[in-house]
N, C-alpha and C. Protein backbone atom coordinates (compact mmCIF):
# COMPACT_ATOMS: atom_id res chain seq x y z
N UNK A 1 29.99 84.90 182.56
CA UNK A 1 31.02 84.00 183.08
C UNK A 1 32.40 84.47 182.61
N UNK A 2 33.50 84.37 183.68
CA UNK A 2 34.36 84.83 183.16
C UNK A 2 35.40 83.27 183.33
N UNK A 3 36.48 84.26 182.00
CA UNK A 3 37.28 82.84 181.55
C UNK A 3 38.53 83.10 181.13
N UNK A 4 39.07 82.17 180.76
CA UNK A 4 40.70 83.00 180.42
C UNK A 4 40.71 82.91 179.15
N UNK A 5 42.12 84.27 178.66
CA UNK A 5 41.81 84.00 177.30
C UNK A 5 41.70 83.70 175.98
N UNK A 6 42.77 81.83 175.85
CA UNK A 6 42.88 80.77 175.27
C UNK A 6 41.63 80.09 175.28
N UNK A 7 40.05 80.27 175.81
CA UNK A 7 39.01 79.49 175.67
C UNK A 7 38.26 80.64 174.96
N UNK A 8 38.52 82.32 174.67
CA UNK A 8 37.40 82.76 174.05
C UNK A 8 38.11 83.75 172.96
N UNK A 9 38.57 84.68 173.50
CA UNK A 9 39.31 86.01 172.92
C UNK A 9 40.28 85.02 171.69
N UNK A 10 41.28 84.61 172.12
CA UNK A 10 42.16 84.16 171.15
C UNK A 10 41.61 83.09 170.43
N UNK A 11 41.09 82.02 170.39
CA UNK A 11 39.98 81.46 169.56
C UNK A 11 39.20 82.19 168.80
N UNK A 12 38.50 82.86 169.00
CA UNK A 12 38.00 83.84 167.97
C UNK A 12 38.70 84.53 167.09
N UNK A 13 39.90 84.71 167.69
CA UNK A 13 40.82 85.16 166.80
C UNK A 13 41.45 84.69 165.79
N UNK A 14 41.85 83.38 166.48
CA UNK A 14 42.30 82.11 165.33
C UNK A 14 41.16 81.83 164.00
N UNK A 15 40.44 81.67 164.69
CA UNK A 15 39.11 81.16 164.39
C UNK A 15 39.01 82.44 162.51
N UNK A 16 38.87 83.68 163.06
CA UNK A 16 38.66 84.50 162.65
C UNK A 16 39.91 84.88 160.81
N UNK A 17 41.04 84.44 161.59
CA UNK A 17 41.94 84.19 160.51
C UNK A 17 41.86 83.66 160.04
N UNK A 18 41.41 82.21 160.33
CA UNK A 18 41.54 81.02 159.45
C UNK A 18 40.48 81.07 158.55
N UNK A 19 39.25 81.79 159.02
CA UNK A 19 38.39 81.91 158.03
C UNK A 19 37.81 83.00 157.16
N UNK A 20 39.40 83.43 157.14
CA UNK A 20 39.39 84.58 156.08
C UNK A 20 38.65 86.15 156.21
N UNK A 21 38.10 86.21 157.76
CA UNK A 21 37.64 87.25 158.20
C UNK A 21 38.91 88.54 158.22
N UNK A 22 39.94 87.77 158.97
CA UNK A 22 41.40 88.66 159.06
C UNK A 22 42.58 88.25 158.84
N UNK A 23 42.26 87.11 157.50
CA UNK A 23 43.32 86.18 157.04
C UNK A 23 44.53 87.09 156.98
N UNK A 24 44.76 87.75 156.33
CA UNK A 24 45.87 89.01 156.13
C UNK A 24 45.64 89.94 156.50
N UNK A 25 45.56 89.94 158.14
CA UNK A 25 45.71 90.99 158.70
C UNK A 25 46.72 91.25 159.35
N UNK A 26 47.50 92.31 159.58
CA UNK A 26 49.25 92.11 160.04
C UNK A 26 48.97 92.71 161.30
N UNK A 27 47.74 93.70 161.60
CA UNK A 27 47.76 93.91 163.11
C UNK A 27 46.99 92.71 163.71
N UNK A 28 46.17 91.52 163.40
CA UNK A 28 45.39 90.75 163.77
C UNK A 28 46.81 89.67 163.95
N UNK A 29 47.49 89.61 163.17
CA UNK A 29 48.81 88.79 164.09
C UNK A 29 49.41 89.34 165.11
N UNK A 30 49.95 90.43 165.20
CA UNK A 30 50.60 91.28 166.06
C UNK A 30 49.90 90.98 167.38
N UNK A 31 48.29 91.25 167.36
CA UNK A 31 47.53 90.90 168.57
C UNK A 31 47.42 89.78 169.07
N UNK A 32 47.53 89.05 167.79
CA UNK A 32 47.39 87.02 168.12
C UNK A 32 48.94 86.74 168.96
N UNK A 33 49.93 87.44 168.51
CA UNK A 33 51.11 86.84 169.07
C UNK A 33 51.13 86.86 170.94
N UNK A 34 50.84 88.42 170.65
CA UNK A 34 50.80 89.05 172.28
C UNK A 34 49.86 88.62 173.24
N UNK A 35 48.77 88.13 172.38
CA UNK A 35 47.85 87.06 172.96
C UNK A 35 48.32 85.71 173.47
N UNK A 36 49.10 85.23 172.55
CA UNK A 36 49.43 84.19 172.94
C UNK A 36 50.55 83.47 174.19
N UNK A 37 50.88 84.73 174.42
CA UNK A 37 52.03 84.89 175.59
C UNK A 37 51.09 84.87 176.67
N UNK A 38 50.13 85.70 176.68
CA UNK A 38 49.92 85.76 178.04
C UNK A 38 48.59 84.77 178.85
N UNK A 39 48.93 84.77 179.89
CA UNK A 39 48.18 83.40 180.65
C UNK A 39 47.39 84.34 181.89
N UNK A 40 47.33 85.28 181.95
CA UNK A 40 47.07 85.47 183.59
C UNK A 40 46.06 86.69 182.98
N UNK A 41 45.32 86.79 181.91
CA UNK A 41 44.27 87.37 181.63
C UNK A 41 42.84 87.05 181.79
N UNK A 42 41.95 88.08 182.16
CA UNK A 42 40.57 87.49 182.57
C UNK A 42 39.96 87.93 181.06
N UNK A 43 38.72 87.24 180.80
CA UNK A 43 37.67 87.42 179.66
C UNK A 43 36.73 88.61 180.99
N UNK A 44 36.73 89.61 179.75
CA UNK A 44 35.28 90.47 180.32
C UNK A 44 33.86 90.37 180.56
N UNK A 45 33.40 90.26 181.27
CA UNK A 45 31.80 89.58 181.73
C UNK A 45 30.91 89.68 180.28
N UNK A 46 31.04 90.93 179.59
CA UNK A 46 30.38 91.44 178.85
C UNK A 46 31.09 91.30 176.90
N UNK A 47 32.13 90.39 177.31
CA UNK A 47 33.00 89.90 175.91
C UNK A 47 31.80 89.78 174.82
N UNK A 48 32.45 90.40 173.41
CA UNK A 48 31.38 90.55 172.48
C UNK A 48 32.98 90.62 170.89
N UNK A 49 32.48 89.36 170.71
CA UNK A 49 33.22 88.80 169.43
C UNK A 49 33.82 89.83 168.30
N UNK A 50 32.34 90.16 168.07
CA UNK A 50 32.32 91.81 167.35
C UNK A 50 32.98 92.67 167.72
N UNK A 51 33.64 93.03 168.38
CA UNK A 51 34.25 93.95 169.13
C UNK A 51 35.73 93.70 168.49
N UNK A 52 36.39 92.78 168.75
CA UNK A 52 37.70 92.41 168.27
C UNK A 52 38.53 92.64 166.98
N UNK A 53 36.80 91.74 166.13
CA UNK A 53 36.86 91.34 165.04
C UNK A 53 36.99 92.78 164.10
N UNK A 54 35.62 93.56 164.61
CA UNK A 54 35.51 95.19 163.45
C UNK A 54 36.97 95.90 164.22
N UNK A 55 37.32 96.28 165.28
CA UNK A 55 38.25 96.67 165.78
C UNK A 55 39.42 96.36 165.05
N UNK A 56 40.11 95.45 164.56
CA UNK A 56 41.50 95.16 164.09
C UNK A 56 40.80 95.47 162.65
N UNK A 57 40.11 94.77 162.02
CA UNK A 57 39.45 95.65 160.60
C UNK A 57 40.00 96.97 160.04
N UNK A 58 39.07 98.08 161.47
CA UNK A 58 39.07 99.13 161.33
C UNK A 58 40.39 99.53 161.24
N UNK A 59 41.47 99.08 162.01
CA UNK A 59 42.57 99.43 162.56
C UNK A 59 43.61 99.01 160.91
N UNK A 60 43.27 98.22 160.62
CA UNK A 60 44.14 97.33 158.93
C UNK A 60 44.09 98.33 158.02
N UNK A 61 42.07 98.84 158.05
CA UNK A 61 41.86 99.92 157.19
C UNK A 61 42.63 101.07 156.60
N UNK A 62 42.89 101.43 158.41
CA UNK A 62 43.69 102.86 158.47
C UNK A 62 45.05 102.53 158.06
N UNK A 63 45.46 101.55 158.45
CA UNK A 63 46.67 101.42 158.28
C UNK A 63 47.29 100.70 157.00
N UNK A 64 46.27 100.66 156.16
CA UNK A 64 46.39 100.56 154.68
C UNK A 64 46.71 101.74 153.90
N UNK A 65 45.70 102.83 154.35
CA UNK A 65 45.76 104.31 153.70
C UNK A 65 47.34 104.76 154.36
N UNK A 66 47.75 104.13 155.61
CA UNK A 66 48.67 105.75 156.04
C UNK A 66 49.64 105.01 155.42
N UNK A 67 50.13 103.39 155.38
CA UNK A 67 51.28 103.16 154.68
C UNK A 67 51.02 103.85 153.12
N UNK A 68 50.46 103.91 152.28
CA UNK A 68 50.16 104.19 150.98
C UNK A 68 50.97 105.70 150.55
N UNK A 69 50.11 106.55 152.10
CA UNK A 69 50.21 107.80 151.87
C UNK A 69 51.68 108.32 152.59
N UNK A 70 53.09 106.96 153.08
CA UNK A 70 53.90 107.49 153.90
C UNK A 70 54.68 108.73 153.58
N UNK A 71 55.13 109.84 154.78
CA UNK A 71 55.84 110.61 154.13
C UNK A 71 54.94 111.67 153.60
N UNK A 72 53.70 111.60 153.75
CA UNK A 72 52.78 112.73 153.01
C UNK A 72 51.80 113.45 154.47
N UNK A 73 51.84 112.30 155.62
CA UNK A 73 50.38 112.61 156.56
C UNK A 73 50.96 113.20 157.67
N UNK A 74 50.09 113.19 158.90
CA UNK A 74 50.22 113.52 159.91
C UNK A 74 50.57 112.43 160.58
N UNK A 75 52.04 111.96 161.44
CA UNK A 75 51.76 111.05 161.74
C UNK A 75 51.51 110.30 163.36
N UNK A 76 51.62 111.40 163.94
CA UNK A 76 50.79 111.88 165.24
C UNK A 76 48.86 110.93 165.03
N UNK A 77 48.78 111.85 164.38
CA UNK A 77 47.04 111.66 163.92
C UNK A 77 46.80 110.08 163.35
N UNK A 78 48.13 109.90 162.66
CA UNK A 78 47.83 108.50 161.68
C UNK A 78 48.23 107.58 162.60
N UNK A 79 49.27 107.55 163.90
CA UNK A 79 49.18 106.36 164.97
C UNK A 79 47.82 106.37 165.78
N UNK A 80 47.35 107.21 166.19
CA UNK A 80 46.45 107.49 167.08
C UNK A 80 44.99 107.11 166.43
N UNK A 81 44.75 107.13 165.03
CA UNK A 81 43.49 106.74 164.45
C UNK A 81 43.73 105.24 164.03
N UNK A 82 44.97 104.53 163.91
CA UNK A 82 45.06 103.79 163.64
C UNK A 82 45.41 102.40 164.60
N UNK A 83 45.67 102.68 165.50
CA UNK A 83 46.03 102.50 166.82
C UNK A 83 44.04 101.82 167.41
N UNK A 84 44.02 103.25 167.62
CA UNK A 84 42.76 103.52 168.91
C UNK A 84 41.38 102.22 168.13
N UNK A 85 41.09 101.96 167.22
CA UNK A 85 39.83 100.74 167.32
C UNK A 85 40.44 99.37 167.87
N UNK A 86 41.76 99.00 167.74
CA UNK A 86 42.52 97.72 168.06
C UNK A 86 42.35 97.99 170.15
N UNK A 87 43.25 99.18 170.23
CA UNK A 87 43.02 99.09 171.65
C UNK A 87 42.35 98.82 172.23
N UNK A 88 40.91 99.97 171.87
CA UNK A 88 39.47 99.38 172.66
C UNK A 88 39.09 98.42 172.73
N UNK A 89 38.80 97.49 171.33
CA UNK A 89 38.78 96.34 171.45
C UNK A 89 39.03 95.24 172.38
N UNK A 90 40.46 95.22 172.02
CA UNK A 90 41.49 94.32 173.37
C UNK A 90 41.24 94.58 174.23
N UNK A 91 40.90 96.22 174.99
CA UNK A 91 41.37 96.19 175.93
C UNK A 91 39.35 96.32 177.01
N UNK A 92 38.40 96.46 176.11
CA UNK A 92 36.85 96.35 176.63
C UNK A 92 37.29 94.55 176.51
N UNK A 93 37.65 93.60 175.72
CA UNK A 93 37.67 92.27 175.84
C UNK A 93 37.86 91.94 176.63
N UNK A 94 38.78 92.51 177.76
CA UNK A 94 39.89 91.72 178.73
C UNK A 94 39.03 92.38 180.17
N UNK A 95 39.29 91.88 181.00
CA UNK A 95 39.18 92.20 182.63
C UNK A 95 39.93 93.52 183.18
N UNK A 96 39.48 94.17 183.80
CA UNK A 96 40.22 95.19 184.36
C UNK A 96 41.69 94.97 185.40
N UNK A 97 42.90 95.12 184.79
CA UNK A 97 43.63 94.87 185.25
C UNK A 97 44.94 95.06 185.19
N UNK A 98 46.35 95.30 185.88
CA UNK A 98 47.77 95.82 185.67
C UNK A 98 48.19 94.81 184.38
N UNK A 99 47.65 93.95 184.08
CA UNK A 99 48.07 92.67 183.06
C UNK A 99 48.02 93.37 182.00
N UNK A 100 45.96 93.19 181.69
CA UNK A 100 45.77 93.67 180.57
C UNK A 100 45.88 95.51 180.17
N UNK A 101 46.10 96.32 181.13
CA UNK A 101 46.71 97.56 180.63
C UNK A 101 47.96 97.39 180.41
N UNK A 102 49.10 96.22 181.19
CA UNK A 102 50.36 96.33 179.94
C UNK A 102 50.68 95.68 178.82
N UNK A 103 49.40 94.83 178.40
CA UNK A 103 49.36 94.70 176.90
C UNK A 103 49.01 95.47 176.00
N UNK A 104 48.07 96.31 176.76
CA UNK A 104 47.52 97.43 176.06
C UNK A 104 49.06 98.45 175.57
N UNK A 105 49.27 98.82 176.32
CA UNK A 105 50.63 100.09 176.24
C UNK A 105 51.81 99.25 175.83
N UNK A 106 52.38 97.81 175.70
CA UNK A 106 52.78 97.19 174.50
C UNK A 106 52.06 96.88 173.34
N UNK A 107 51.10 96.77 172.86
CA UNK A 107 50.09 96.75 171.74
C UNK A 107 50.53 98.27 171.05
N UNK A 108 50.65 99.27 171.79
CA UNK A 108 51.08 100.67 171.35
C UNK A 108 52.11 100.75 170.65
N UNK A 109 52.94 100.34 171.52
CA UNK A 109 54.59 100.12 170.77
C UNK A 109 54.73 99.30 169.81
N UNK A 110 54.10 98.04 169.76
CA UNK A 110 54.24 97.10 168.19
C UNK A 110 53.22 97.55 167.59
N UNK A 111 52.44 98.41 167.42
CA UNK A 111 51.96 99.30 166.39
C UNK A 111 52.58 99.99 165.68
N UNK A 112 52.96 100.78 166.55
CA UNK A 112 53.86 101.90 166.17
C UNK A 112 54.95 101.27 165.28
N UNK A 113 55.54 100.29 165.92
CA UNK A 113 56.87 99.68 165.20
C UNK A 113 56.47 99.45 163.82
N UNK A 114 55.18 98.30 163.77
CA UNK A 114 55.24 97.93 162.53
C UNK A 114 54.55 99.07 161.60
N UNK A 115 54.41 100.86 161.98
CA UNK A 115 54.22 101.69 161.42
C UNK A 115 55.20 102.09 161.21
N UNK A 116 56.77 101.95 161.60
CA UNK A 116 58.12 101.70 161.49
C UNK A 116 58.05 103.71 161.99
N UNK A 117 57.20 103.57 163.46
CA UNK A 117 57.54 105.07 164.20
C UNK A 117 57.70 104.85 165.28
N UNK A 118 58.12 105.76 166.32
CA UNK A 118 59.10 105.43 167.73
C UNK A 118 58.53 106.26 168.35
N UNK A 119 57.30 105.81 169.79
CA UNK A 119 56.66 106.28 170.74
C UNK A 119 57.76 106.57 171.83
N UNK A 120 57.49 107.88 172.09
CA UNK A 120 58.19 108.87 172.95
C UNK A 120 57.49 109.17 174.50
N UNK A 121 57.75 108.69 175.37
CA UNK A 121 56.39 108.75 176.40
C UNK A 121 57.11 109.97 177.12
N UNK A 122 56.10 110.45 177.95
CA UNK A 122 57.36 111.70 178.54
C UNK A 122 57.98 111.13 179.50
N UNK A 123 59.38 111.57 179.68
CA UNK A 123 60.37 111.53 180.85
C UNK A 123 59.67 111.64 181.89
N UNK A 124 58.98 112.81 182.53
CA UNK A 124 58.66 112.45 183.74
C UNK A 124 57.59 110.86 184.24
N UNK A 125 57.87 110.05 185.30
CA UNK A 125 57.32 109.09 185.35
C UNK A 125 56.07 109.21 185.63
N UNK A 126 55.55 110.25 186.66
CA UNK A 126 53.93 110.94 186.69
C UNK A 126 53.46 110.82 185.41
N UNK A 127 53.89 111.97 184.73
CA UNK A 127 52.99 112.47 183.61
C UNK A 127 52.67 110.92 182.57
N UNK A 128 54.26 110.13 182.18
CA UNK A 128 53.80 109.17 181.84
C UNK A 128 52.86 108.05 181.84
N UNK A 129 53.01 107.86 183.42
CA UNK A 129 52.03 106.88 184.12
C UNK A 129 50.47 107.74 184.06
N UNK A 130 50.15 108.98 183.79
CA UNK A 130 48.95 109.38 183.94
C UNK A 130 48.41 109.13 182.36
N UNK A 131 49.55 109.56 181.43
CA UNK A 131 49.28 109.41 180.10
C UNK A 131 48.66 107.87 179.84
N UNK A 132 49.62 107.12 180.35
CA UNK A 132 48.75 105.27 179.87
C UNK A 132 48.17 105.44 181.08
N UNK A 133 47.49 105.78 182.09
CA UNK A 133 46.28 105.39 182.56
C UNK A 133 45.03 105.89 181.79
N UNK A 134 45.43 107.22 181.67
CA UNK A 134 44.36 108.20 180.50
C UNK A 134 43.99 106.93 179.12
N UNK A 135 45.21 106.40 178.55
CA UNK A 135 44.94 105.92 177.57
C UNK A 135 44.06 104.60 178.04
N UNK A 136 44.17 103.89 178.38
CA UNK A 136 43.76 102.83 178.99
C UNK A 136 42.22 102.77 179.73
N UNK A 137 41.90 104.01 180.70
CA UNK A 137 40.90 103.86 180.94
C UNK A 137 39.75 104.51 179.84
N UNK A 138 40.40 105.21 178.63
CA UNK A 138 39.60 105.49 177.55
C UNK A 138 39.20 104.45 177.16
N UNK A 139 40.50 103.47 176.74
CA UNK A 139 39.73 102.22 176.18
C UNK A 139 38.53 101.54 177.02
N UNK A 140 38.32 101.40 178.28
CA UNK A 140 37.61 100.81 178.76
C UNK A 140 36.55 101.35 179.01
N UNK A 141 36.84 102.96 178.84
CA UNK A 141 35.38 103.72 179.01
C UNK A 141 34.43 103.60 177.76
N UNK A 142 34.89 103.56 176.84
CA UNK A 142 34.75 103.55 175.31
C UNK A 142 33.42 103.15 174.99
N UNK A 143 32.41 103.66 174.18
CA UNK A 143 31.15 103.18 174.01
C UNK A 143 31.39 103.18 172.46
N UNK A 144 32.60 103.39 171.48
CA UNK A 144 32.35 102.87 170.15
C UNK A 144 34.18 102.70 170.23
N UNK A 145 34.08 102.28 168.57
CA UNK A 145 35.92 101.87 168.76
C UNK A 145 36.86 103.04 168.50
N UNK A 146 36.06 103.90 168.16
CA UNK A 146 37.00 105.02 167.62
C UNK A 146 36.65 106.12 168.14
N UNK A 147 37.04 106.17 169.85
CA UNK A 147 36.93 106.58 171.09
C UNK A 147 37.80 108.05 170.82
N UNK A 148 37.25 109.22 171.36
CA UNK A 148 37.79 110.64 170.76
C UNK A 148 38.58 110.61 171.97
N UNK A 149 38.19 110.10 173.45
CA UNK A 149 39.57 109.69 174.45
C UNK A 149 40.67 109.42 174.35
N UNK A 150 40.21 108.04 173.25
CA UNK A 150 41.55 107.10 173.20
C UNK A 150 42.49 108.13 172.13
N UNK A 151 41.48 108.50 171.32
CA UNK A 151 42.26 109.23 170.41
C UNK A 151 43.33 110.24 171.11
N UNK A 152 42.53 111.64 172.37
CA UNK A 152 43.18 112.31 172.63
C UNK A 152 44.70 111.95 173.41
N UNK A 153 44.15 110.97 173.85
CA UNK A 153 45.60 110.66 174.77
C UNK A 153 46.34 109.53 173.89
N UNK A 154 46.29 108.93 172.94
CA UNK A 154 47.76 108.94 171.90
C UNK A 154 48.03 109.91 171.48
N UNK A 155 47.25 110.74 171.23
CA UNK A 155 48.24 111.87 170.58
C UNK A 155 48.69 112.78 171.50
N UNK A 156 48.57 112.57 172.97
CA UNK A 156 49.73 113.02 173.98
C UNK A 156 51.08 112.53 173.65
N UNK A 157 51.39 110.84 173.42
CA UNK A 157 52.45 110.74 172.91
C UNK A 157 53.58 111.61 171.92
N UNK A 158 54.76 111.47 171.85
CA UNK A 158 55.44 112.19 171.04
C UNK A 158 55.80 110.93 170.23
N UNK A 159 55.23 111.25 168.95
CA UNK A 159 56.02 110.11 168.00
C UNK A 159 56.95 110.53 166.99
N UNK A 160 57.93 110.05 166.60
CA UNK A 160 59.04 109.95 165.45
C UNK A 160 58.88 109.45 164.48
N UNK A 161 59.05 109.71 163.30
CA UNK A 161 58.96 109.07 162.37
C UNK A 161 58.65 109.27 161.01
N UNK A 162 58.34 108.70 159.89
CA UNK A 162 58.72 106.97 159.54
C UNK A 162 60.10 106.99 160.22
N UNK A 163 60.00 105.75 161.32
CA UNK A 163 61.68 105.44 161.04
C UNK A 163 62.83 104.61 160.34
């Protein structure tokens, strides 16, 4: 059954904070906020709680080590690993659609931000638009969260940074 997603996705989410699953998680807000804006999203036939939940986890994980290590890593490699379990997540949660792929490719950018780095998409509008479709239909192709797709096509991006 499909549903919108203030009755499943973002409830779980709430749900999930409040009970200390992703109490302090700073990308599990980031997602809750952008969640909360939007109204015209479908739930995926095949929505699986788990998915969300290890996804932003995984994603806190990484992004525990690369703040630690700033200034020392790759940081190409460190958006793109840190990034890519949140995407899939969100973006296998949601319905196939122009909606939820531009939360997805904003989800990118307030990543990045609060990695305090500046996604560079290319100038040409083709290549760009092929780049977030690439990224996007990785996420949805995705059979685990830490998709070597999703991976390859963030790190098509050009990123800057720390900024």
């Amino acid at each position: 059954m499909v549903g919108k997603v203030e009755p499943a996705l973002l409830r779980d989410l709430k749900q999930s904070m409040a009970r200390g699953e992703l109490q302090h998680s700073d990308i599990g807000r980031i997602v809750r906020a952008q969640l909360e804006d939007e109204t015209d999203l479908e739930m995926a036939c095949d929505y699986d709680r788990s998915w969300i939940i290890t996804g932003i986890r995984l994603s806190d994980e990484y992004f525990a080590t690369v703040r630690k290590s700033a200034g020392q890593r790759d940081w190409q490699r460190d958006f793109a690993q840190t990034a890519t379990p949140t995407l899939v997540a969100v973006a296998r949660s949601l319905e196939r659609s122009a909606d939820a792929q531009a939360l997805i490719m904003r989800l990118c950018d307030l990543l990045a931000r609060r990695l305090r780095l500046k996604l560079i998409w290319p100038e040409d509008p083709d290549e760009s638009n092929d780049l977030k479709n690439a990224i996007y239909r990785g996420c949805l192709d995705a059979s685990s969260l830490e998709c070597d797709y999703v991976l390859a096509g963030l790190k098509g991006i050009t990123i800057v940074g720390p900024e």
